[in-house]
C-alpha atoms as a PDB file:
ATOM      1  CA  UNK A   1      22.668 -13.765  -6.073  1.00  0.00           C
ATOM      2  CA  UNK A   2      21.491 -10.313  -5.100  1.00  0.00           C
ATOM      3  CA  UNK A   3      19.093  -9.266  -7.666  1.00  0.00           C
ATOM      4  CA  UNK A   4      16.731  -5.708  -7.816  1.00  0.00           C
ATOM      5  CA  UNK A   5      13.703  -5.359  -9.933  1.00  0.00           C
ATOM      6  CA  UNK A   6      11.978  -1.869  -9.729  1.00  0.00           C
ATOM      7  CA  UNK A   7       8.807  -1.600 -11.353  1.00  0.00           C
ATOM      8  CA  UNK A   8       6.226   1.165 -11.734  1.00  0.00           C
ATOM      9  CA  UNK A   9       7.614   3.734 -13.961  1.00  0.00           C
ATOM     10  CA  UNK A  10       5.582   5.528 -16.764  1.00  0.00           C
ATOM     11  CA  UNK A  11       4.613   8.814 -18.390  1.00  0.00           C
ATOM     12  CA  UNK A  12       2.423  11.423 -16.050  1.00  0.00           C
ATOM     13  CA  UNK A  13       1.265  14.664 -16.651  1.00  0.00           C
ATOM     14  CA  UNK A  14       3.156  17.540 -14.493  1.00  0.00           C
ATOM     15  CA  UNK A  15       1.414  17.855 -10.990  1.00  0.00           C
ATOM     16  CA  UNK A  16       0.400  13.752 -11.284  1.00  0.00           C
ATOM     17  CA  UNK A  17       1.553  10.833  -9.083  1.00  0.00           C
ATOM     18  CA  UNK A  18       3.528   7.342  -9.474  1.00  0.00           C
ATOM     19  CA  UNK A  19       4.722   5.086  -7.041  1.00  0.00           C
ATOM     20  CA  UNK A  20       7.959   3.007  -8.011  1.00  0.00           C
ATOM     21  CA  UNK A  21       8.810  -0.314  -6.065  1.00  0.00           C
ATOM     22  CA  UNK A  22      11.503  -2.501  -6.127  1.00  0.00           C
ATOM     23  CA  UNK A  23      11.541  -6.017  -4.953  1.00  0.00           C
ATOM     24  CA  UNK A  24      14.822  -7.839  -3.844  1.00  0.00           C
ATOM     25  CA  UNK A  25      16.028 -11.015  -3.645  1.00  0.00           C
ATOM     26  CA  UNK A  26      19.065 -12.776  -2.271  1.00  0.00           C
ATOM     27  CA  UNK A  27      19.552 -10.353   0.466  1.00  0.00           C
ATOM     28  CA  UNK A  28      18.562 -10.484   4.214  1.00  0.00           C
ATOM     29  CA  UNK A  29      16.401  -7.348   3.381  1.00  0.00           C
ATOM     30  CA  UNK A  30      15.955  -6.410   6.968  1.00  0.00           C
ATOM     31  CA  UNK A  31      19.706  -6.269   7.219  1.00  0.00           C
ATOM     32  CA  UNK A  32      20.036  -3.570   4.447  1.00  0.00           C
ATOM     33  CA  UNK A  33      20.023  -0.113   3.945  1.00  0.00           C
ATOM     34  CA  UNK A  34      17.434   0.630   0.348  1.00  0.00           C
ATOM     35  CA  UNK A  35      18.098   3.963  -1.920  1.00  0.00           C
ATOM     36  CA  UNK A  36      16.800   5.379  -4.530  1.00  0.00           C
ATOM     37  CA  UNK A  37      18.585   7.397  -7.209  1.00  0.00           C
ATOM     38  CA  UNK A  38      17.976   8.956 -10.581  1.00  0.00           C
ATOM     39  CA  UNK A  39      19.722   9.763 -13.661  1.00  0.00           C
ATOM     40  CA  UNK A  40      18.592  12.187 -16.503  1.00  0.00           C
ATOM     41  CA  UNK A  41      19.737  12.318 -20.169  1.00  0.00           C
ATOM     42  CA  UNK A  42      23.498  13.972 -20.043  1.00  0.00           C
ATOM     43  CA  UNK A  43      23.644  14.102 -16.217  1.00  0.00           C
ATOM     44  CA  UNK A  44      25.354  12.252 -13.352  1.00  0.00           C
ATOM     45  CA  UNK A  45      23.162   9.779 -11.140  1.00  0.00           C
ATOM     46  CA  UNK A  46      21.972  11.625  -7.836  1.00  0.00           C
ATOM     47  CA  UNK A  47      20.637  10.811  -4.825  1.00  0.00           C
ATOM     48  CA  UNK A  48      16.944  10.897  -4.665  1.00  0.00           C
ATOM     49  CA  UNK A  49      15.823   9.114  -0.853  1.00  0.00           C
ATOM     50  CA  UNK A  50      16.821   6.297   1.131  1.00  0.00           C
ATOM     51  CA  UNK A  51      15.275   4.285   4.139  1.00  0.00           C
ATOM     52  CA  UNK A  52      17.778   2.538   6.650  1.00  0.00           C
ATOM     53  CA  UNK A  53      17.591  -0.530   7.936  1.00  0.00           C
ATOM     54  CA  UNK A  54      15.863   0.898  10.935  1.00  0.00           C
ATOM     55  CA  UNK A  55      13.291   2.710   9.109  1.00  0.00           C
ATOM     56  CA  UNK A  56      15.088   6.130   9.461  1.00  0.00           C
ATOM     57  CA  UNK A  57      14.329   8.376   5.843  1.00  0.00           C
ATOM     58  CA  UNK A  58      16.053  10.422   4.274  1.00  0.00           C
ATOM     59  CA  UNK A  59      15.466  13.210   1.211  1.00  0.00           C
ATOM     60  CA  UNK A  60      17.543  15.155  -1.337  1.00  0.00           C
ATOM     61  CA  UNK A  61      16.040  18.544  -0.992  1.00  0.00           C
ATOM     62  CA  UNK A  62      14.540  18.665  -4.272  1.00  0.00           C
ATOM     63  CA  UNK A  63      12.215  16.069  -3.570  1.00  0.00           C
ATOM     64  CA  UNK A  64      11.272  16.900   0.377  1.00  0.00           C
ATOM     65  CA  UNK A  65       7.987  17.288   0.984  1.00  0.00           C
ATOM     66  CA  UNK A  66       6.311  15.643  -2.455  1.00  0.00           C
ATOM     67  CA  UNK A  67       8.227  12.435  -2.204  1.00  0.00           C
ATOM     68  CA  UNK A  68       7.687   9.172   0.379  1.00  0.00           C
ATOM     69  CA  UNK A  69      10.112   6.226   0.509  1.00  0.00           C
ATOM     70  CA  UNK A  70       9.012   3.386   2.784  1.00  0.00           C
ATOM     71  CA  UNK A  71       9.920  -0.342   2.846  1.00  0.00           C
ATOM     72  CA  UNK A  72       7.857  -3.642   2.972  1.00  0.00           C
ATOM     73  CA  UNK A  73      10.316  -5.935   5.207  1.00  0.00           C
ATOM     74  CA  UNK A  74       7.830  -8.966   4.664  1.00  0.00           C
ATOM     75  CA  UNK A  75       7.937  -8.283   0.937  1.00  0.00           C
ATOM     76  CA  UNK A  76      11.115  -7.535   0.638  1.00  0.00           C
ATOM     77  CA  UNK A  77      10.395  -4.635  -1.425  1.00  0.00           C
ATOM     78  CA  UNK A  78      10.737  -0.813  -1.238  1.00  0.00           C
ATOM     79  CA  UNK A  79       8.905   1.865  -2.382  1.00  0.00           C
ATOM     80  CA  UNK A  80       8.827   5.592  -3.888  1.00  0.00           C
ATOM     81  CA  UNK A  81       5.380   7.255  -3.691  1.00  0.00           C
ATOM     82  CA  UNK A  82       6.077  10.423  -5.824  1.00  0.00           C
ATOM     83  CA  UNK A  83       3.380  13.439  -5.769  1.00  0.00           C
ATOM     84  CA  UNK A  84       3.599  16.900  -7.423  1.00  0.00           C
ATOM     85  CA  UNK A  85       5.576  15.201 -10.311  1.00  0.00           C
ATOM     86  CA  UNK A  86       7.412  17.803 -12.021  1.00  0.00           C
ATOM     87  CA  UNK A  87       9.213  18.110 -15.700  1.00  0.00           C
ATOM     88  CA  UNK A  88      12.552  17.871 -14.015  1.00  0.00           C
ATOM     89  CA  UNK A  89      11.566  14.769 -12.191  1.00  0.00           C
ATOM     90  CA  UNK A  90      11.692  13.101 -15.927  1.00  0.00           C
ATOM     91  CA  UNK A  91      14.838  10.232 -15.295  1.00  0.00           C
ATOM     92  CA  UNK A  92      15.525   6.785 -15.169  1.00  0.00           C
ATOM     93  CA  UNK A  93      15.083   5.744 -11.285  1.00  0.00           C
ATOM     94  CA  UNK A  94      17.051   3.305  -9.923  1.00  0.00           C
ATOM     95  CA  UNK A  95      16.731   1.071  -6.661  1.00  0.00           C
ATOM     96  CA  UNK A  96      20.182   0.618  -4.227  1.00  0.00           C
ATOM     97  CA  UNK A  97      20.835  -1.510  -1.608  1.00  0.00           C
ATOM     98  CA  UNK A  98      23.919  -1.638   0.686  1.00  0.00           C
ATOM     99  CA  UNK A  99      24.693  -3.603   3.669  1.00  0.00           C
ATOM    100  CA  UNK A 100      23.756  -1.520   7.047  1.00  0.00           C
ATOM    101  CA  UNK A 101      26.608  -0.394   8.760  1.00  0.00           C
ATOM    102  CA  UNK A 102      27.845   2.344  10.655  1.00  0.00           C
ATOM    103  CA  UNK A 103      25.546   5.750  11.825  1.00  0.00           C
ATOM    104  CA  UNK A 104      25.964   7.925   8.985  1.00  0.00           C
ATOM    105  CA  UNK A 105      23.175   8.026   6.320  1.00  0.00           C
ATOM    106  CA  UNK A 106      24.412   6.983   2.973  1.00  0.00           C
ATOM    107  CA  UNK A 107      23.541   9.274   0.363  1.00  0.00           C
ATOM    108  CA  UNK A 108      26.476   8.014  -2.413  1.00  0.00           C
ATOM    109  CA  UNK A 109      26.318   6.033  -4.927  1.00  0.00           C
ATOM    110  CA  UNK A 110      29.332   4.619  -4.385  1.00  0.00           C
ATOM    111  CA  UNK A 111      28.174   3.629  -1.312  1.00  0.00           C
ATOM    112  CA  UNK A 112      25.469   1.214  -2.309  1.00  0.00           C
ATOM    113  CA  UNK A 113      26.684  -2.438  -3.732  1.00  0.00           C
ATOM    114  CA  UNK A 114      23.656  -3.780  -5.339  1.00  0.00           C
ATOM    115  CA  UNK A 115      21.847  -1.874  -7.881  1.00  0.00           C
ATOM    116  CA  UNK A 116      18.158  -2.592 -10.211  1.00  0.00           C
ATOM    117  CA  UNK A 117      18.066  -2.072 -14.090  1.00  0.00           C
ATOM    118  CA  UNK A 118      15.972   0.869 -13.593  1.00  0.00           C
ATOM    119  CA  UNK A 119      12.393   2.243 -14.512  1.00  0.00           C
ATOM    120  CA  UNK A 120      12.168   5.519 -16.184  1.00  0.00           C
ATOM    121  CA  UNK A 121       9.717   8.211 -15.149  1.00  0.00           C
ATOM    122  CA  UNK A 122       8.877  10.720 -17.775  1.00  0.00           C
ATOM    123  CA  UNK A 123       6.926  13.923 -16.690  1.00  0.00           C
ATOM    124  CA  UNK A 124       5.238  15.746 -19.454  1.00  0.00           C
ATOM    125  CA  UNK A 125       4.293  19.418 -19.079  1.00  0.00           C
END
């Protein structure tokens, strides 16, 4: 049973830091592509980062360049350093994993299987 545990969220102060990480189990981990995602209040889920199998990254624009997602392969756990935290960053964040296939970076959610309970981040201004 795949299962997804994110940990790490909280309440920061605009310009602060957090780092999110999400521990899996039941999954080869090293065979698996890991996402992150977010969801605010009255919006749709989007795409935050995600780190292929492979150890390629890659960023929705409105995070580029404040946040880092890397992956732990012996702990089976990835992670979501966030700088620069902003008011709009303020969301539930949720960890993805899907099976790695094919070239094309994944950047869906419909294309991740597995999906954590979620942590929520709230940025105060």
């Amino acid at each position: 049973q795949v299962q997804l545990v994110e940990s790490g969220g909280g309440l920061v102060q605009a310009g602060g830091s957090l780092r999110l990480s999400c521990a899996a189990s039941g999954v080869t981990f090293i065979s698996y592509d890991m996402g992150w995602f977010r969801q605010a209040p009255g919006k749709e889920r989007e795409f935050v980062a995600t780190i292929r199998s492979g150890g390629t990254t890659y960023y929705a624009d409105s995070v580029k360049g404040r946040f880092t997602i890397s992956r732990d392969n012996a702990k089976n756990t990835v992670y979501l350093q966030m700088h620069s935290l902003k008011p709009e960053d303020t969301a539930v964040y949720y960890c993805a994993a899907r099976y790695a296939t094919g070239m094309r970076t994944r950047t869906a959610s419909s294309d991740y299987a597995y999906w954590g309970q979620g942590t929520q981040v709230t940025v105060s201004s």
